[in-house]
Protein backbone atom coordinates (compact mmCIF):
# COMPACT_ATOMS: atom_id res chain seq x y z
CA UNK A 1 178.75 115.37 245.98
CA UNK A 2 181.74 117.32 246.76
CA UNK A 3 183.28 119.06 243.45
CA UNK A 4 186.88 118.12 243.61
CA UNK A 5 189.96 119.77 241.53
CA UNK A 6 193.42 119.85 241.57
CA UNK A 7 193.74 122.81 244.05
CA UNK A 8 191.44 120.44 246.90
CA UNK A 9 194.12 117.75 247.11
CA UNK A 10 196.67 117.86 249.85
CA UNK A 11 199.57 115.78 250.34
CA UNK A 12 198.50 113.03 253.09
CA UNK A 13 194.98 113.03 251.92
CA UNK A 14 193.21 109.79 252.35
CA UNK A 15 190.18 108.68 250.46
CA UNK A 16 188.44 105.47 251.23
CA UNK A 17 186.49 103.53 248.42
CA UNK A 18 183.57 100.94 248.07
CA UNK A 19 183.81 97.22 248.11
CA UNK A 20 183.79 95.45 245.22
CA UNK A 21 183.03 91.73 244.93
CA UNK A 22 184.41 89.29 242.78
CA UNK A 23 182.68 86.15 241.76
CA UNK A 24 183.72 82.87 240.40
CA UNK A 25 181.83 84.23 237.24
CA UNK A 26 183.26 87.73 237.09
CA UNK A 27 186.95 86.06 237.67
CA UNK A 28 186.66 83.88 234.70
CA UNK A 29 184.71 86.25 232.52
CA UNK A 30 187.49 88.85 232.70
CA UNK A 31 190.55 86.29 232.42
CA UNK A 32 188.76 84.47 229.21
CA UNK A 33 188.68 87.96 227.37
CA UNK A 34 191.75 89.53 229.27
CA UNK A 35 194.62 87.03 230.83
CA UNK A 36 193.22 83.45 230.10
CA UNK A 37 196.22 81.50 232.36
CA UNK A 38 194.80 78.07 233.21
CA UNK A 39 194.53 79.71 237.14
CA UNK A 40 192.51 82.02 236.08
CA UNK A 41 189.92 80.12 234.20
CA UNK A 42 189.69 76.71 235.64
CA UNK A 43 188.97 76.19 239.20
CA UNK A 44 190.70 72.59 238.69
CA UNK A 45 193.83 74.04 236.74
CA UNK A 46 193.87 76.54 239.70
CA UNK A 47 193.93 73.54 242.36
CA UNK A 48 196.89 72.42 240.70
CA UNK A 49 199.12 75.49 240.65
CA UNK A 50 200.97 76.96 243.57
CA UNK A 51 197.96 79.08 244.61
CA UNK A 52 195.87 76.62 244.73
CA UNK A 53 192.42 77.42 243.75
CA UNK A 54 191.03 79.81 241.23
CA UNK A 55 192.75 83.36 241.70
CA UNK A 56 191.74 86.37 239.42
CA UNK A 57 194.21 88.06 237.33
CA UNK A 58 196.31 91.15 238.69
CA UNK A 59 194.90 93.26 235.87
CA UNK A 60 191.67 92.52 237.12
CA UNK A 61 192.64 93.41 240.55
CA UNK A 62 193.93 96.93 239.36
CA UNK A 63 190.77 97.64 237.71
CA UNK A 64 188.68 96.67 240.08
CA UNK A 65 191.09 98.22 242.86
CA UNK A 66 190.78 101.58 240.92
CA UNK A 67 186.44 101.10 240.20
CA UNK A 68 186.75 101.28 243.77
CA UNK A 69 187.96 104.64 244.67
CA UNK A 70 186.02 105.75 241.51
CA UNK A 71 183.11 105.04 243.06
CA UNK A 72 183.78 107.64 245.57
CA UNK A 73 182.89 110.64 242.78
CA UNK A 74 186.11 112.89 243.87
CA UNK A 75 187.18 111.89 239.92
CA UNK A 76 184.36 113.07 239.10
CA UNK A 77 184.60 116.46 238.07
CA UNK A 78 188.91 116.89 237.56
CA UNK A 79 189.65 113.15 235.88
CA UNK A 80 191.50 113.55 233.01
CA UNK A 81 193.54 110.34 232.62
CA UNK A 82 196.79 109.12 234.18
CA UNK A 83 200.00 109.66 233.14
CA UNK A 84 201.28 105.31 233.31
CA UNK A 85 201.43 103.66 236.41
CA UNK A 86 203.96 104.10 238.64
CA UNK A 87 204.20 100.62 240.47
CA UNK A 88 202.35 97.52 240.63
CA UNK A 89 202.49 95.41 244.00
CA UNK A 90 200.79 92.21 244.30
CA UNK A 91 200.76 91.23 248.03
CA UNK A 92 198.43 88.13 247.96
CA UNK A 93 195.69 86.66 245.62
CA UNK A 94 192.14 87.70 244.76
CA UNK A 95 189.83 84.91 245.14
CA UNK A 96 185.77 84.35 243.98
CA UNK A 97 183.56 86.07 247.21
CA UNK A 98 186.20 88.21 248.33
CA UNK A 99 185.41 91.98 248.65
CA UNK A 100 188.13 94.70 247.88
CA UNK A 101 188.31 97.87 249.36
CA UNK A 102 190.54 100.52 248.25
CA UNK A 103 192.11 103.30 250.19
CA UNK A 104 193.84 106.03 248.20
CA UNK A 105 196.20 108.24 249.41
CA UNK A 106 197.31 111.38 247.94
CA UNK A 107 201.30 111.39 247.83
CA UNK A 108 202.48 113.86 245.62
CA UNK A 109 200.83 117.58 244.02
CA UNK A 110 202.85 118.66 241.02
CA UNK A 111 201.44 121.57 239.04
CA UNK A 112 201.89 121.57 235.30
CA UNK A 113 204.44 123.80 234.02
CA UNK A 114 203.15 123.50 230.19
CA UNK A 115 199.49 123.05 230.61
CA UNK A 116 198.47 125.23 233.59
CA UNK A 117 194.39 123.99 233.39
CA UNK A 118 195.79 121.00 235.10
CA UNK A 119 198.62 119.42 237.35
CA UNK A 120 199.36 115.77 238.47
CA UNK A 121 198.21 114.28 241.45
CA UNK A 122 200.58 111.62 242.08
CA UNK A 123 198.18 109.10 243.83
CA UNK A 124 198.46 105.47 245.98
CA UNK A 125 195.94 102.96 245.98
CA UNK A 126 196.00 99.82 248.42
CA UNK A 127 193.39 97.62 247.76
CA UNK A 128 192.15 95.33 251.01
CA UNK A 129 190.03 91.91 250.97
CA UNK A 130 186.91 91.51 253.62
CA UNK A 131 189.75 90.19 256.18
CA UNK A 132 191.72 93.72 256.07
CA UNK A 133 194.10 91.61 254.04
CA UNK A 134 196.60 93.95 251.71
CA UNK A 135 195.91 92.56 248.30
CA UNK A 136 197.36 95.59 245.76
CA UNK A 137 199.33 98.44 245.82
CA UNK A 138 199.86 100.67 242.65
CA UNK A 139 200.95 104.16 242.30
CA UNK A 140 199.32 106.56 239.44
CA UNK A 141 199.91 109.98 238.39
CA UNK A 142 196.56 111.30 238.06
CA UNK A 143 196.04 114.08 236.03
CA UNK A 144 193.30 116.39 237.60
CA UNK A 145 191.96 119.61 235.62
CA UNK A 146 192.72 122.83 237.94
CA UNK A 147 188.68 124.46 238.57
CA UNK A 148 187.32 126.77 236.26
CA UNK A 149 188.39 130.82 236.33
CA UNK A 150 185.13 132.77 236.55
């Protein structure tokens, strides 16, 4: 596995993650500990409300939108938190058997002024069902650790 830092990021960068499926199991699970809306965890409730059917919760979708490009180990080594999240776009519901995929983009590089061991790496990540469907969108500032001096 590649050993990425803050100084291996370049504006434009693309990143693609691993799907991720969600189960009728996993939705509920979450939304009963997490976000228990009636849509979340009851498939009948979530017949009766405008989506439908049972939909996960769009906290759940960020996580599992940013597991995703975790999986991909460039975190790895420079992860050292995020600094909030940006924005938060919810294009269309998450539903039990489909797959995300996340793409992350790298949109920003802004080296700290105050703690120069690390910068931000202002990142996008769309998340994308089996059917190439846009699901998420959400913007973090990554902090990344700059690689060690020798």
């Amino acid at each position: 596995m590649t050993k990425f830092f803050f100084e291996d990021f370049t504006v434009g960068q693309k990143f693609e993650g691993k799907g991720i499926t969600l189960t009728e199991a996993s939705i509920i699970e979450f939304a009963l500990s997490y976000d228990p809306q009636p849509f979340h965890i009851d498939a009948q409730a979530g017949e009766q409300s405008p989506f439908e059917g049972l939909i996960a919760s769009g906290f759940q979708t960020i996580a599992i939108t940013f597991r995703s490009f975790w999986e991909t180990g460039v975190m790895a080594y420079c992860g050292a938190g995020g600094g909030g999240i940006d924005t938060v776009k919810w294009h269309k519901p998450v539903r039990p058997g489909d797959t995300i995929t996340t793409t992350a983009t790298v949109l920003e590089i802004i080296p700290s002024k105050s703690k120069p061991e690390q910068g931000i790496v202002r990142m996008r990540y769309e998340g994308s069902n089996q059917k190439g469907d846009k699901v998420i969108t959400v913007e973090i500032p990554q902090i990344m650790k700059r690689a060690p001096q020798i």
